[in-house]
Protein backbone atom coordinates (compact mmCIF):
# COMPACT_ATOMS: atom_id res chain seq x y z
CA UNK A 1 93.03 36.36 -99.84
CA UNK A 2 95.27 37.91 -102.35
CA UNK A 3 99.00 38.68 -102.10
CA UNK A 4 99.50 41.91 -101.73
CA UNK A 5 100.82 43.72 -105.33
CA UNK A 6 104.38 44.09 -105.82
CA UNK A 7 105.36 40.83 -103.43
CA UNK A 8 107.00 38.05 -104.85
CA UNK A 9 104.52 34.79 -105.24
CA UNK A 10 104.21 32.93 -102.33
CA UNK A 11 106.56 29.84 -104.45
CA UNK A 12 108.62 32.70 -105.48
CA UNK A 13 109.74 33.55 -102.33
CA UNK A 14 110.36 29.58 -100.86
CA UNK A 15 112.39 29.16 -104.41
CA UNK A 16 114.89 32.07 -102.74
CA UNK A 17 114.67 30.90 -99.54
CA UNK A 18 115.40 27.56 -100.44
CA UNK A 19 118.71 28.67 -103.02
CA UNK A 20 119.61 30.87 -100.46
CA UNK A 21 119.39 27.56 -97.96
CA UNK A 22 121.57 25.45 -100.92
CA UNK A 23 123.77 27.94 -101.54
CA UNK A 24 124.58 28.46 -97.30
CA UNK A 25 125.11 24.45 -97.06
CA UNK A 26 127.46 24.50 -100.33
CA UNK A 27 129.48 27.53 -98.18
CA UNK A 28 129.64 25.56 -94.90
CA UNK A 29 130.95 21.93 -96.75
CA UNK A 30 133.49 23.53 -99.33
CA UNK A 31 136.88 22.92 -97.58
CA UNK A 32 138.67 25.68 -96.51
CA UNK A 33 141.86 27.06 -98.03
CA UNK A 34 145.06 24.34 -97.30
CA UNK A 35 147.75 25.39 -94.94
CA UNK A 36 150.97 26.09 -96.77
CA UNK A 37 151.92 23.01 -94.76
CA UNK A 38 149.67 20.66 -96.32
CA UNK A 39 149.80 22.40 -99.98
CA UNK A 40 153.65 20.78 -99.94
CA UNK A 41 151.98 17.07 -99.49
CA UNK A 42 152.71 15.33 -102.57
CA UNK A 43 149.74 13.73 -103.26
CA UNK A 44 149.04 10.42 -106.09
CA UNK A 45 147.27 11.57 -109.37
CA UNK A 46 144.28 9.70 -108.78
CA UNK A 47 143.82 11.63 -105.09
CA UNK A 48 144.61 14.68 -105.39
CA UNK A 49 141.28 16.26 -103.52
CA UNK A 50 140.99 17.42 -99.61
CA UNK A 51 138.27 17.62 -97.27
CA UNK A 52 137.96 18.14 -92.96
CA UNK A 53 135.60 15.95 -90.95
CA UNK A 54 134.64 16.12 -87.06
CA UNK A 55 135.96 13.75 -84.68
CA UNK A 56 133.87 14.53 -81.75
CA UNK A 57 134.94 17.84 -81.39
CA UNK A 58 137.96 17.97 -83.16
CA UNK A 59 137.70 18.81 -87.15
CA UNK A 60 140.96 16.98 -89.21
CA UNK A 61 141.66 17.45 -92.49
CA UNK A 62 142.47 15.16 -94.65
CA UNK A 63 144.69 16.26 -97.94
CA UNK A 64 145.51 13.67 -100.93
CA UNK A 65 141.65 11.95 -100.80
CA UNK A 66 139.45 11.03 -103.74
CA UNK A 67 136.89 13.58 -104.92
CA UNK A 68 134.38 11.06 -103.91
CA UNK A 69 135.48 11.29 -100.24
CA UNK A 70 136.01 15.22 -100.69
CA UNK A 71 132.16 15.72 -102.22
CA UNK A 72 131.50 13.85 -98.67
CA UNK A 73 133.28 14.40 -95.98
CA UNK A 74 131.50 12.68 -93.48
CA UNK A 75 132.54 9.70 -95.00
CA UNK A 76 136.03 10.10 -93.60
CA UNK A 77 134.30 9.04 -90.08
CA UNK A 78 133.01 5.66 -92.23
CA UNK A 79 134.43 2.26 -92.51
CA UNK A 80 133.14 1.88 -96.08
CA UNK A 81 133.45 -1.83 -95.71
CA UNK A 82 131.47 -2.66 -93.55
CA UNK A 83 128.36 -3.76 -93.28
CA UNK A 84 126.32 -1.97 -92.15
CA UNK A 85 128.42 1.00 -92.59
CA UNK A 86 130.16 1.37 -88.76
CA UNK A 87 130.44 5.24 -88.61
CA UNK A 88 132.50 6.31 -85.14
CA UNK A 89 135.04 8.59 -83.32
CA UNK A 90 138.41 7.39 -83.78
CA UNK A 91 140.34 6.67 -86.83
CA UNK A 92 143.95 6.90 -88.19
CA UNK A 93 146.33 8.52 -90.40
CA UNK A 94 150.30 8.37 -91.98
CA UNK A 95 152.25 10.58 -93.35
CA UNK A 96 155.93 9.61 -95.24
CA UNK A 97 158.68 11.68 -95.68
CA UNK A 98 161.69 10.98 -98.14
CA UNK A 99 165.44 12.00 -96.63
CA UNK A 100 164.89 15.12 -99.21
CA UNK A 101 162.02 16.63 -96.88
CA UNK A 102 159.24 15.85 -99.59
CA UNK A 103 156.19 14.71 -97.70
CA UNK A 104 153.44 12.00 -98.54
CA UNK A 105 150.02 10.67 -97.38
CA UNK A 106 150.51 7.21 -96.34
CA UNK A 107 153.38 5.09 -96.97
CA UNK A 108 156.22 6.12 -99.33
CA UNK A 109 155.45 5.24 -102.99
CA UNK A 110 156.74 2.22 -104.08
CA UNK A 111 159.64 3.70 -106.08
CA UNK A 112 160.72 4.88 -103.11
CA UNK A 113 161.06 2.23 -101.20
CA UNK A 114 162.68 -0.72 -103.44
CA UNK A 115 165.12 -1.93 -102.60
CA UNK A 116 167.37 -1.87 -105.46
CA UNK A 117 170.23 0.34 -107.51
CA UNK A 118 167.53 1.82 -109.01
CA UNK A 119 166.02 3.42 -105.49
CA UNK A 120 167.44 5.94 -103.72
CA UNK A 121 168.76 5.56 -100.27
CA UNK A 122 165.94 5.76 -97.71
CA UNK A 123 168.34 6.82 -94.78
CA UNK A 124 166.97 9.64 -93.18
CA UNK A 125 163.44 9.13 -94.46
CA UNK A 126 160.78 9.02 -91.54
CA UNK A 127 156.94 8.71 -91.29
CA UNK A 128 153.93 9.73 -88.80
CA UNK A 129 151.56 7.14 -87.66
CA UNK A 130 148.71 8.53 -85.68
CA UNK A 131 145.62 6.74 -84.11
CA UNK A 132 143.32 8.47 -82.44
CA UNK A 133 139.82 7.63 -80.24
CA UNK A 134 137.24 9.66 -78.03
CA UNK A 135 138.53 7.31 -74.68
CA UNK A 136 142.44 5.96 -73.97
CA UNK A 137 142.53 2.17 -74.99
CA UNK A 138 141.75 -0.40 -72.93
CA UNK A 139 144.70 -2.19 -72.30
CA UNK A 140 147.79 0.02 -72.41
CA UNK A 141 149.96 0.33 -75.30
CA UNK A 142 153.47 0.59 -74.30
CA UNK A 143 154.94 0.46 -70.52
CA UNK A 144 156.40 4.21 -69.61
CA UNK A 145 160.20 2.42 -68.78
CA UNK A 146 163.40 2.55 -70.10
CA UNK A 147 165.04 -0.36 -71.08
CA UNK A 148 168.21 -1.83 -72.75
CA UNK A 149 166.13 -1.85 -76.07
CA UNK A 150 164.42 2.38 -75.72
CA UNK A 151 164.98 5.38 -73.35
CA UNK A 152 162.58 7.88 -72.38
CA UNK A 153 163.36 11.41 -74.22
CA UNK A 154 162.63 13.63 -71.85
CA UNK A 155 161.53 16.55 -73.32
CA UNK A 156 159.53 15.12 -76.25
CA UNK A 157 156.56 16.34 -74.62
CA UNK A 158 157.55 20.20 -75.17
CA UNK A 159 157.12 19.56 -78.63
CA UNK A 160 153.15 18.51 -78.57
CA UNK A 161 151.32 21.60 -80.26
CA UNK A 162 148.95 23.71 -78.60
CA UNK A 163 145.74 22.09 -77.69
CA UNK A 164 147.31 18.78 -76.75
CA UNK A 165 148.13 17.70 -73.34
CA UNK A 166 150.66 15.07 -72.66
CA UNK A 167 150.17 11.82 -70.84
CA UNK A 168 152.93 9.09 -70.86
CA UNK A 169 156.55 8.53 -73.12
CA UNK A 170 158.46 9.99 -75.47
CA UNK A 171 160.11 6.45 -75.70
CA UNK A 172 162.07 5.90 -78.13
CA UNK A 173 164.07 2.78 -79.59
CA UNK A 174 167.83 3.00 -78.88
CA UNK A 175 168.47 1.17 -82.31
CA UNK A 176 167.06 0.29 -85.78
CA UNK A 177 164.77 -2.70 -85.54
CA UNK A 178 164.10 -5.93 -87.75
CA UNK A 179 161.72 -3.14 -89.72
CA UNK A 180 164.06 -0.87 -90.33
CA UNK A 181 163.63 1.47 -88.49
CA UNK A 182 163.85 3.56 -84.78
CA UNK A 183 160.83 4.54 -83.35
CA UNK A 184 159.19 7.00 -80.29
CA UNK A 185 156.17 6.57 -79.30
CA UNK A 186 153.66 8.81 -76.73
CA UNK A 187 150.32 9.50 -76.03
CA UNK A 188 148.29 12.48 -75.48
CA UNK A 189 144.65 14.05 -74.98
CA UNK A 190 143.07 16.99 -76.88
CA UNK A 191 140.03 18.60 -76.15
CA UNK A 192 137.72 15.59 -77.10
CA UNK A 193 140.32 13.10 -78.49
CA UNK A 194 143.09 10.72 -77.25
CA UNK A 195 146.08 10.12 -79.24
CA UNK A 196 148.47 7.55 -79.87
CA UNK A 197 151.49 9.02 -81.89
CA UNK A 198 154.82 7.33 -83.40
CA UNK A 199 157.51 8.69 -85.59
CA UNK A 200 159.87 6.38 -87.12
CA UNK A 201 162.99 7.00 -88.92
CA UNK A 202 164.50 4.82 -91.09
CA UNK A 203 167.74 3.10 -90.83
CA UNK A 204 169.36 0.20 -91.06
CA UNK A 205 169.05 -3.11 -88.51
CA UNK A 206 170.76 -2.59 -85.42
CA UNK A 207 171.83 0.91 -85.87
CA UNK A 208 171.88 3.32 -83.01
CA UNK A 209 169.41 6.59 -83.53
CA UNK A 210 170.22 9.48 -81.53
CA UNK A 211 168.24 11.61 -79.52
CA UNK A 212 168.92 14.31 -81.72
CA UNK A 213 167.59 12.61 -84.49
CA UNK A 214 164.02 11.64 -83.18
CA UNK A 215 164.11 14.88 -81.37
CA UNK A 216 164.32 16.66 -85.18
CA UNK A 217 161.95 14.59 -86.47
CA UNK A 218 158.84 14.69 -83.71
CA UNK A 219 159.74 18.76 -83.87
CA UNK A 220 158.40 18.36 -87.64
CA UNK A 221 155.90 15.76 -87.60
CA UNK A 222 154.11 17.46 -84.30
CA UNK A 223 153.86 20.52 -86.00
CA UNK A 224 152.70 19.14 -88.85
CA UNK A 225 149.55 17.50 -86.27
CA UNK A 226 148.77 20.96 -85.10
CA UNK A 227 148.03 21.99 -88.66
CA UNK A 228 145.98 19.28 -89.13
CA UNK A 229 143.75 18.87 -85.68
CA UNK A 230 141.81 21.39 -84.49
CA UNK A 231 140.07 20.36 -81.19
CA UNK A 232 137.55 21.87 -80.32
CA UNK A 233 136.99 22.52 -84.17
CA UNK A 234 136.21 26.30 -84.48
């Protein structure tokens, strides 16, 4: 039986179909616009790309990646070295940030953080260290306690952004450690995720950090999270 006259070919009409199919896909996997947040990230020459991926329910974007990782997002869920590729629901991320308020994927660059005339001073500096999984660890990370060495701030937990729920800390190191540095540390549940979160500040061995200080910083660096998690993704 004959088409019937003025109808597209029968291959006409799956070649539209099927553009129209490539071209929805390309839609759904280009990354969205970056927060003005994120835009600020100073990111290396050789990664300057961005792309989201789903956690279980959560979508995080990533900023500062390779276009490799950006042209495939669901790579970000990968460990690319192993083998066979172990593809799951928990990962991690850092962000640094110099004492001027310039922010950075990972650690600082290495300029940054000689240690040297030619550096400049890191006081003030402070970083993000997330890890995140679909169920809390197994063996707990930290004990909820103040001690001689950390003290509980109590109201780091007002600070979590919307969509995460707090479960145990803010506890926070009274002084600089070995590292470096004076760290709080807490943990928390979004819709589909758990979350272990530090912020640490640097400063010199042995001295003090204030409340006020980590209190500054985890009122950045938690904001910051809320840009980049959405759980559930939308």
């Amino acid at each position: 039986m004959g088409l019937s006259p003025g109808r597209p070919g029968l291959s006409t009409a799956i070649r539209i179909a099927l553009l129209g199919l490539v071209a929805s896909l390309c839609a759904c996997s280009r990354p969205a616009p970056l927060a003005p947040e994120l835009k600020a990230i100073i990111c290396p020459t050789n990664r300057p790309a961005h792309a989201s991926a789903t956690f279980a329910k959560a979508r995080i974007t990533f900023p500062c990646i390779s276009q490799e990782l950006a042209d495939s997002p669901h790579l970000l869920r990968c460990d690319l070295e192993s083998r066979p590729m172990i593809c799951e629901d928990d990962g991690s991320f850092m962000f640094s940030r110099n004492a001027k308020g310039d922010v950075y994927v990972g650690p600082l660059p290495e300029e940054l953080r000689r240690k040297d005339a030619s550096a400049p001073d890191l006081t003030g500096a402070s970083r993000l260290s997330v890890n995140f999984r679909k169920s809390p660890p197994r063996t707990e990370t930290f004990e909820e306690a103040e001690t001689e060495w950390a003290f509980l701030l109590p109201d780091g937990q007002a600070l979590l952004p919307g969509g995460f729920t707090f479960v145990k800390g803010t506890l926070c190191s009274r002084q600089a450690t070995p590292l470096n540095t004076g760290t709080c540390v807490l943990e928390a549940r979004s819709a589909s995720l758990y979350w272990h979160i530090q912020v640490a500040i640097h400063a010199d061995r042995g001295t003090p950090v204030s409340a006020e200080e980590y209190r500054d910083e985890l009122a950045f660096w938690l904001k910051l999270l809320g840009v980049v998690v959405t759980d559930p993704a939308k």
